[in-house]
N, C-alpha and C. Protein backbone atom coordinates (compact mmCIF):
# COMPACT_ATOMS: atom_id res chain seq x y z
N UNK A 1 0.84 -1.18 0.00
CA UNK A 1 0.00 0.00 0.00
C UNK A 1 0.88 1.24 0.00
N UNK A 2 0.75 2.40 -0.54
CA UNK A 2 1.34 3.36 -1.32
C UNK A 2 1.48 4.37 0.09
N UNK A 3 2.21 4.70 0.81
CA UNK A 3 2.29 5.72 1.56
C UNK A 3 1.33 6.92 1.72
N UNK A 4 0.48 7.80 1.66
CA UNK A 4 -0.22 8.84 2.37
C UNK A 4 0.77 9.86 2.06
N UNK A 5 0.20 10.58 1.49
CA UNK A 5 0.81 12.43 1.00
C UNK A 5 0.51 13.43 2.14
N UNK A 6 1.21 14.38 2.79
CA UNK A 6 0.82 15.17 3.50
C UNK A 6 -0.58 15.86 3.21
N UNK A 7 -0.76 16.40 2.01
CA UNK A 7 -1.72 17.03 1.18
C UNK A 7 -2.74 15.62 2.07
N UNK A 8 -2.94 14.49 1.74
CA UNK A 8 -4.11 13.31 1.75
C UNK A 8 -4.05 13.20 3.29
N UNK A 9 -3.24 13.67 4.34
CA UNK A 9 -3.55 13.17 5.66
C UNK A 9 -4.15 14.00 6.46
N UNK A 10 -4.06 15.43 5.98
CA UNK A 10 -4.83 16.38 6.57
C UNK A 10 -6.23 16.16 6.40
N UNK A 11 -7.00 16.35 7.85
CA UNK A 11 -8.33 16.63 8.07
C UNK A 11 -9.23 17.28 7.33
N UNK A 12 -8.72 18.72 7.81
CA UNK A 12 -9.36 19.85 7.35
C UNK A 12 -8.35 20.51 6.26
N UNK A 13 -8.85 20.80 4.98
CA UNK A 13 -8.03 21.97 4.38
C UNK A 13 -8.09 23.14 4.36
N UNK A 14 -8.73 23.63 5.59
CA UNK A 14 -8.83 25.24 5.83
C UNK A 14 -8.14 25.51 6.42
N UNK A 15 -7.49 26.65 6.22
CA UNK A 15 -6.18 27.50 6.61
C UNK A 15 -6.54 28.69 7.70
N UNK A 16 -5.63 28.04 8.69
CA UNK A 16 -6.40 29.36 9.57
C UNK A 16 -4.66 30.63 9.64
N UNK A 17 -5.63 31.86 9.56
CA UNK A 17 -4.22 32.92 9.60
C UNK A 17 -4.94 34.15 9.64
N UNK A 18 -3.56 34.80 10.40
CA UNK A 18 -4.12 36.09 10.83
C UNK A 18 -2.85 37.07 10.12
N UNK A 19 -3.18 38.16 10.26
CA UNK A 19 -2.10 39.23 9.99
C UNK A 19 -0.51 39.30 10.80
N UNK A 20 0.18 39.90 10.41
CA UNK A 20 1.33 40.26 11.18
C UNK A 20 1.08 41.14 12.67
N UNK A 21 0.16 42.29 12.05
CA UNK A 21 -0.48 42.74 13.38
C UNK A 21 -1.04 42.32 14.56
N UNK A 22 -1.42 41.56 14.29
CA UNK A 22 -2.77 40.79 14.92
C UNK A 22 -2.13 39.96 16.31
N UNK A 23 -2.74 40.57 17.70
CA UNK A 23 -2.41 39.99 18.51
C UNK A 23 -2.29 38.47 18.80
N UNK A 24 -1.05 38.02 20.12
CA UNK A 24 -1.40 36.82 20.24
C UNK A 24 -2.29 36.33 20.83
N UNK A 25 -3.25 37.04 21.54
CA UNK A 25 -4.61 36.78 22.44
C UNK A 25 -5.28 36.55 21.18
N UNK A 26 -5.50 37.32 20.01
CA UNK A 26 -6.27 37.25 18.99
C UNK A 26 -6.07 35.70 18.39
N UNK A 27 -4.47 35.35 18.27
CA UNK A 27 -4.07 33.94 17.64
C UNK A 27 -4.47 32.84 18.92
N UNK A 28 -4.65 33.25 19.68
CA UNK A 28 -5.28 32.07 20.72
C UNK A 28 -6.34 31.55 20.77
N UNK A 29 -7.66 32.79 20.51
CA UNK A 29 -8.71 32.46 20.72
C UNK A 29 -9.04 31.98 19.12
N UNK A 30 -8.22 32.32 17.89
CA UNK A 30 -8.67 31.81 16.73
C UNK A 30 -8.54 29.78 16.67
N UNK A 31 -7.05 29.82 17.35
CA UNK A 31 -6.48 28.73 17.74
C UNK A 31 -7.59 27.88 18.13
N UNK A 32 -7.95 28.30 19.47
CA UNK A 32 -8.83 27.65 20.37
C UNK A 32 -10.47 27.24 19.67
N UNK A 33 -10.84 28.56 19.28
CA UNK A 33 -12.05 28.09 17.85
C UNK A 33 -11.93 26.90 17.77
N UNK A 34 -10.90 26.79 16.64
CA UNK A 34 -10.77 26.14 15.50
C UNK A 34 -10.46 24.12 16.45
N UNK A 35 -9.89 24.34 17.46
CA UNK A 35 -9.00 23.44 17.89
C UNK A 35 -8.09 22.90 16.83
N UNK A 36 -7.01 24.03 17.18
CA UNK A 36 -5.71 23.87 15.93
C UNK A 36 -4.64 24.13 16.75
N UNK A 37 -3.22 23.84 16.15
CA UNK A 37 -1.89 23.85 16.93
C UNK A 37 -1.43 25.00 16.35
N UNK A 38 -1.92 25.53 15.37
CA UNK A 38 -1.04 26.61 14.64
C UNK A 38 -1.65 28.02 13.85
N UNK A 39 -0.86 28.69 13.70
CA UNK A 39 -2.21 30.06 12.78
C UNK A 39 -1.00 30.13 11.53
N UNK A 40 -1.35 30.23 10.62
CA UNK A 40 -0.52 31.39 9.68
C UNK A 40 -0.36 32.52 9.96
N UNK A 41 0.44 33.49 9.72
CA UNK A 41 0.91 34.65 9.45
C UNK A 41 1.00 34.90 8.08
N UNK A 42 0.23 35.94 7.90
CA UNK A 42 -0.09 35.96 6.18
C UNK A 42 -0.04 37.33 5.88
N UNK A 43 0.44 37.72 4.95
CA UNK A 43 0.03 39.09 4.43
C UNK A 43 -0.97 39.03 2.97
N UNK A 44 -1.58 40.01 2.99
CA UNK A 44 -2.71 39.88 2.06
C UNK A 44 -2.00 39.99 0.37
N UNK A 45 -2.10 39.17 -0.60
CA UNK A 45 -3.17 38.58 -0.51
C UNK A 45 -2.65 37.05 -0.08
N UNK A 46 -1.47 36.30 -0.27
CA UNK A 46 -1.21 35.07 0.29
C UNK A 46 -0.30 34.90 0.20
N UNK A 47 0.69 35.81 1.07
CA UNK A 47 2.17 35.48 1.33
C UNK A 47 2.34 35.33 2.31
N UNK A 48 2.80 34.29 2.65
CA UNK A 48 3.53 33.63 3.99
C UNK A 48 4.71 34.33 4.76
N UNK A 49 4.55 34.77 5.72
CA UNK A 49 5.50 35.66 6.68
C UNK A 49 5.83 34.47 7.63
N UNK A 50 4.89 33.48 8.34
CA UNK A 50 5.77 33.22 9.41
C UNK A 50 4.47 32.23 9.72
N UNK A 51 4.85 31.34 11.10
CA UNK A 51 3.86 30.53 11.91
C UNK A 51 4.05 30.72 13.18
N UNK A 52 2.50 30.73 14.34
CA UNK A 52 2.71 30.55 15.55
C UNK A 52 1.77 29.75 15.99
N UNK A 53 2.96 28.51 16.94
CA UNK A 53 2.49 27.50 17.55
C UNK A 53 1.41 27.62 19.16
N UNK A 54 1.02 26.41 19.42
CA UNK A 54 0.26 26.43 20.81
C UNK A 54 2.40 26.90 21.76
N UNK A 55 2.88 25.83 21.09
CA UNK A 55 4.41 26.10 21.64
C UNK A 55 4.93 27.33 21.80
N UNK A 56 5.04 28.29 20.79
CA UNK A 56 5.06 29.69 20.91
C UNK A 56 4.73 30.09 21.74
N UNK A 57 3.59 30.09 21.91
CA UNK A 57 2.49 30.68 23.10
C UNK A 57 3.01 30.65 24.31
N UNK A 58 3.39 29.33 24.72
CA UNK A 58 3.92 29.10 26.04
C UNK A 58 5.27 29.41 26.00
N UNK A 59 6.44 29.33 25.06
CA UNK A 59 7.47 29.95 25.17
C UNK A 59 7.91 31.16 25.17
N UNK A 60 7.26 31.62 24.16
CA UNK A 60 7.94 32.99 23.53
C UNK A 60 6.62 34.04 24.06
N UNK A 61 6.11 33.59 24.82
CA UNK A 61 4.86 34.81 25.45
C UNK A 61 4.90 34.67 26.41
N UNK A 62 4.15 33.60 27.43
CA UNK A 62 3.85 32.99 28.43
C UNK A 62 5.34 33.04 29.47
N UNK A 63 6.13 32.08 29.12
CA UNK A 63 7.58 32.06 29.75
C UNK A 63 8.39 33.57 30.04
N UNK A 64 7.63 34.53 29.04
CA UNK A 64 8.51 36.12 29.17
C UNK A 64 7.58 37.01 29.81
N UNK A 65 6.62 36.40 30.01
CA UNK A 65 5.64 37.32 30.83
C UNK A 65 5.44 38.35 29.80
N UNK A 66 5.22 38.24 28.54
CA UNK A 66 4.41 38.87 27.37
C UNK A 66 3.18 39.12 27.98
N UNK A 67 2.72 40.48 27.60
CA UNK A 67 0.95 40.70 27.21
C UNK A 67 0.33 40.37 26.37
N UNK A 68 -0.41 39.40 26.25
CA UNK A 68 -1.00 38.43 24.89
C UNK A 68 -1.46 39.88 24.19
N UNK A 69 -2.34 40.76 24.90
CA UNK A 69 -2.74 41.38 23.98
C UNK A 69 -2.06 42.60 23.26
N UNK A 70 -0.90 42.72 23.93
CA UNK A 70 -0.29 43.79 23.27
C UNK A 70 1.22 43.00 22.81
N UNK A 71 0.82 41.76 22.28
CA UNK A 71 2.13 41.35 21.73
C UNK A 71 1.66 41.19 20.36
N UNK A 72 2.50 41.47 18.99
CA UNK A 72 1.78 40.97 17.85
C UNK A 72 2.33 40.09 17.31
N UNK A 73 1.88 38.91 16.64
CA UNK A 73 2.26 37.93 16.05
C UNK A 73 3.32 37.81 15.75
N UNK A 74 4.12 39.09 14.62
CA UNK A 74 5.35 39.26 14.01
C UNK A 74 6.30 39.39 15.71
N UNK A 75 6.07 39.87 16.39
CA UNK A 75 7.29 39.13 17.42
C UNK A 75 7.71 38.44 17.65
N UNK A 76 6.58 37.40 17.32
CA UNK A 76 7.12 36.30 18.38
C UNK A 76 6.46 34.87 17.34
N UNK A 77 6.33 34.96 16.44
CA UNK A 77 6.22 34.37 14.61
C UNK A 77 7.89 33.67 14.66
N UNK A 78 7.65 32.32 13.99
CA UNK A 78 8.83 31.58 13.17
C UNK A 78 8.79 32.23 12.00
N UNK A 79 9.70 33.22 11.59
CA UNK A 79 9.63 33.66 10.29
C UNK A 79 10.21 32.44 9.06
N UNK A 80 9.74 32.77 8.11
CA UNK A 80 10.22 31.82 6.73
C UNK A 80 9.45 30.34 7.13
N UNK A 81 8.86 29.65 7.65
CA UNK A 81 8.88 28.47 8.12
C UNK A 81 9.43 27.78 6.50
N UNK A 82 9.91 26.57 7.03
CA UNK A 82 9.98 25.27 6.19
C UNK A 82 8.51 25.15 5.62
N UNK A 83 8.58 24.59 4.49
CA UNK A 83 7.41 24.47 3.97
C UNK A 83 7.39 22.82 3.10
N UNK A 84 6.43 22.53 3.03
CA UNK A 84 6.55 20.89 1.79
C UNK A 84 5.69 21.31 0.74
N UNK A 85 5.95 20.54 0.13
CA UNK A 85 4.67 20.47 -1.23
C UNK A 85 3.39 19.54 -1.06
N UNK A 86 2.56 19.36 -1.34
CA UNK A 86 1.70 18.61 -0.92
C UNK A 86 1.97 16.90 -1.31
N UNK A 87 2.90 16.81 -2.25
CA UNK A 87 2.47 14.90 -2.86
C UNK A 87 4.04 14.39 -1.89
N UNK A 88 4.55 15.72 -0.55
CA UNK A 88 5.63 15.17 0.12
C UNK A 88 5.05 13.90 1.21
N UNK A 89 5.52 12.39 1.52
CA UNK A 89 5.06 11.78 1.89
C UNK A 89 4.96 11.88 3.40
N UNK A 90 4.34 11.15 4.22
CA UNK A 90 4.06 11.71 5.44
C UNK A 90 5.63 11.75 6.33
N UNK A 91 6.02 10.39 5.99
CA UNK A 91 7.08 10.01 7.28
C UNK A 91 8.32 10.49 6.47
N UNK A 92 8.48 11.52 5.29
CA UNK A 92 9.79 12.10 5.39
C UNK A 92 9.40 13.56 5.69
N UNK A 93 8.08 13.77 5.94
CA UNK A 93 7.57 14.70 6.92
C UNK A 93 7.92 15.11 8.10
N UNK A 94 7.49 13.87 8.69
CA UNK A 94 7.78 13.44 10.00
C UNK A 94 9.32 13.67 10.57
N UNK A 95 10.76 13.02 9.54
CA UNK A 95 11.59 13.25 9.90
C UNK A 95 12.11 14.41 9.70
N UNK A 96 11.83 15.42 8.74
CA UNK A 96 12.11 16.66 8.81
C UNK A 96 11.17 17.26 10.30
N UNK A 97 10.54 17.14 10.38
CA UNK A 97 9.74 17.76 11.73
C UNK A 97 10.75 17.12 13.27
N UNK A 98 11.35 15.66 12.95
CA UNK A 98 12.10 15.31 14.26
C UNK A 98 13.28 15.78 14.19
N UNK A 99 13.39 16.16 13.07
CA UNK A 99 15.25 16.63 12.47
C UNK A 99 15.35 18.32 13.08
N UNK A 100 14.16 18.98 13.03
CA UNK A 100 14.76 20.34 13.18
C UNK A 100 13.57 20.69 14.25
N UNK A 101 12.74 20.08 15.13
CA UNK A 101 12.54 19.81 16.16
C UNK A 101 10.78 20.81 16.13
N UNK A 102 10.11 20.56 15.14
CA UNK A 102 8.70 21.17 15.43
C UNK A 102 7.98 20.28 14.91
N UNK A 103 6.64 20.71 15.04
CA UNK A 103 5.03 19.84 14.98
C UNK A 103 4.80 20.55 13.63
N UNK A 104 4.48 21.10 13.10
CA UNK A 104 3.61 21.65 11.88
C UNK A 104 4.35 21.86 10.63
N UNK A 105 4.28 22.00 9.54
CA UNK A 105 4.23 21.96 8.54
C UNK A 105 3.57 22.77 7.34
N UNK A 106 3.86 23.92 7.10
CA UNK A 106 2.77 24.66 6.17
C UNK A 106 2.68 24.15 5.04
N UNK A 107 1.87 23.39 3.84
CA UNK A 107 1.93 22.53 2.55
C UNK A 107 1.46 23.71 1.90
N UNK A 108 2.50 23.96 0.98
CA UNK A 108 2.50 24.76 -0.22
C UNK A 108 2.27 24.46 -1.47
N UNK A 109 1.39 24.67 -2.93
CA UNK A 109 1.32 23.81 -4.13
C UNK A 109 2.76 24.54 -4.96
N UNK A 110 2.48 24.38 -6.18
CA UNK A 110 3.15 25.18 -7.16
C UNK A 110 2.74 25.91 -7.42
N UNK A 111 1.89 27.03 -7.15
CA UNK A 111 1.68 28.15 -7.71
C UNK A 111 2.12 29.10 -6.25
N UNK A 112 3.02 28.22 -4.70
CA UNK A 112 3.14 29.04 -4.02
C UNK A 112 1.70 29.66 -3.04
N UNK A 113 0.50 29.06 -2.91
CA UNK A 113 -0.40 29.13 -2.24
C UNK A 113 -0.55 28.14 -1.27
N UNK A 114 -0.79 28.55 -0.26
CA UNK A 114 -1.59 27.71 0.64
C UNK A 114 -2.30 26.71 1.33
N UNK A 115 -1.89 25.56 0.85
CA UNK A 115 -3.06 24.15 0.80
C UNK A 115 -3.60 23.80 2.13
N UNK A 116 -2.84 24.10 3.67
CA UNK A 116 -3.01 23.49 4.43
C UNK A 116 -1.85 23.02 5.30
N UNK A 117 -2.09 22.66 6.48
CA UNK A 117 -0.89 22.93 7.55
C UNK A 117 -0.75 21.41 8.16
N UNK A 118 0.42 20.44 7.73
CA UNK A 118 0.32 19.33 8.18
C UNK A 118 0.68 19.11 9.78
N UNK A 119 0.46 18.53 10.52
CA UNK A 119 0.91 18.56 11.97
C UNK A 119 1.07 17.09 11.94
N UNK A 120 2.17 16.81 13.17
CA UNK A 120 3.33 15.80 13.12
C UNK A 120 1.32 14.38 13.80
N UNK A 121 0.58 15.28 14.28
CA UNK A 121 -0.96 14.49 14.64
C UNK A 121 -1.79 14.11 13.54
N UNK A 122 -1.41 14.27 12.56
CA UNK A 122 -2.22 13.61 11.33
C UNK A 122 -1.04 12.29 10.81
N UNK A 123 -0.05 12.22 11.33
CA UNK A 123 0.49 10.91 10.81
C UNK A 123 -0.30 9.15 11.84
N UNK A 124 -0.45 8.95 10.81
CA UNK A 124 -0.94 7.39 11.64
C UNK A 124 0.42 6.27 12.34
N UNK A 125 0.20 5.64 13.20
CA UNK A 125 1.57 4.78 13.77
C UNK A 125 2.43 4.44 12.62
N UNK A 126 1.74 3.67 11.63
CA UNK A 126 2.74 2.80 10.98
C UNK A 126 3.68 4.26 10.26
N UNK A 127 2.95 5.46 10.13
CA UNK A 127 4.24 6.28 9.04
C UNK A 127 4.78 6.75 10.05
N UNK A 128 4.67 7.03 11.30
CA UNK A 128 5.50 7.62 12.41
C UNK A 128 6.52 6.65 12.61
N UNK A 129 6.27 5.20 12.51
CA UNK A 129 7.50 4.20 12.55
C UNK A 129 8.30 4.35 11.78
N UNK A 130 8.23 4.38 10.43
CA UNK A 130 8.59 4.29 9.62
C UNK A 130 9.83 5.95 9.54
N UNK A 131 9.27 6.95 10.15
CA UNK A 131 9.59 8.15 10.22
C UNK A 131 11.06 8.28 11.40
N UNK A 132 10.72 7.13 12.36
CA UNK A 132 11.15 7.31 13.53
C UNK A 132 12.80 6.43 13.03
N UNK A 133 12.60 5.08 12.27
CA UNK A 133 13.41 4.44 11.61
C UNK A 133 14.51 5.19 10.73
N UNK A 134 13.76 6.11 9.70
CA UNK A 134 14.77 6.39 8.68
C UNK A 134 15.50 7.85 10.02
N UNK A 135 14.80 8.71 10.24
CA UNK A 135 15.55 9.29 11.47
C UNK A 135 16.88 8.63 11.94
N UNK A 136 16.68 7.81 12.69
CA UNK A 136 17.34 7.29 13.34
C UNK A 136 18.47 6.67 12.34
N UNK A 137 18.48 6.18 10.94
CA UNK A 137 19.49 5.89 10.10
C UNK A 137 19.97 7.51 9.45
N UNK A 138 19.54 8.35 9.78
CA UNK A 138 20.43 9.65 9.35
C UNK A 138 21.18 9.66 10.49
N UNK A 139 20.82 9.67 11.60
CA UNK A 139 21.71 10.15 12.82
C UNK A 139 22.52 9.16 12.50
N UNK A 140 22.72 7.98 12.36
CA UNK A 140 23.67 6.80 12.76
C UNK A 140 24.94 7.46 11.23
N UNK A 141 24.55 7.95 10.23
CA UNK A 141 25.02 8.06 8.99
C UNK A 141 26.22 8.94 9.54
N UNK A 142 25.22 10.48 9.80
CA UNK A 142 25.77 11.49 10.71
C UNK A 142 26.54 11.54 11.77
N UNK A 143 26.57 10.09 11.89
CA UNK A 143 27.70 10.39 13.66
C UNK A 143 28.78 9.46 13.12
N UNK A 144 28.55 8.38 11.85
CA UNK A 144 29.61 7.48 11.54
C UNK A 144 30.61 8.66 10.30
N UNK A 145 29.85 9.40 9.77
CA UNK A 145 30.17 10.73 9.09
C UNK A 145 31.37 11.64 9.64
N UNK A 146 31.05 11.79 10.98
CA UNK A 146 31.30 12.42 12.16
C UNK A 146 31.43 14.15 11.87
């Protein structure tokens, strides 16, 4: 059986995102709506500035004793995020997400728009094994590499 595309494991393909402006109290309660891990940062009409996590939240706000409401996104935003294409398969997903140490994923097509935000929670066991495996043969590559 043929592996699962990031694009095919996502739930929902609605994109949730707010402005650069736009508080993080504002990205919380959109968050919380939606029950999502992540918002876009978007500038109009669909350029990608950046992502902020539930993680964010608690690090880069919460931990600094930030004012949710007078903090704006672009502070405290992963600028550039990594991005995939949508027909990228789940579990070399997965190991780019264990390789440089986050949950989400923004899936981009070819025309550079928007498709949808994979999170490391839409992979099923068997591609997380599979994810967790080839991982683990880069590190071994990487340390015999030295």
């Amino acid at each position: 059986m043929a592996e699962r595309t990031v694009f095919q494991s996502i739930p929902k393909k609605h994109v949730l995102s707010l402005g650069p402006n736009a508080s993080v109290w504002d990205a919380a309660c959109v968050m919380t709506r939606a029950n999502c891990g992540s918002v876009l940062v978007m500038e109009p009409p669909d350029r990608l500035l950046g992502i902020v996590t539930e993680r964010d939240l608690m690090t880069r706000v919460l931990a600094r004793a930030l004012d949710p409401k007078q903090t704006t996104l672009a502070q405290v935003m992963t600028a550039n995020p990594v991005c995939v294409p949508p027909d990228t398969r789940v579990s070399d997903a997965v190991v780019i997400m264990l390789e440089r140490g986050f949950r989400h994923l923004p899936i981009v097509g070819p025309d550079r728009r928007i498709l949808g935000v994979f999170s490391s929670r839409d992979a099923l066991p068997r591609e997380l094994s599979a994810a967790l495996g080839e991982a683990e043969f880069h590190e071994q590559v990487n340390d015999a590499l030295g």
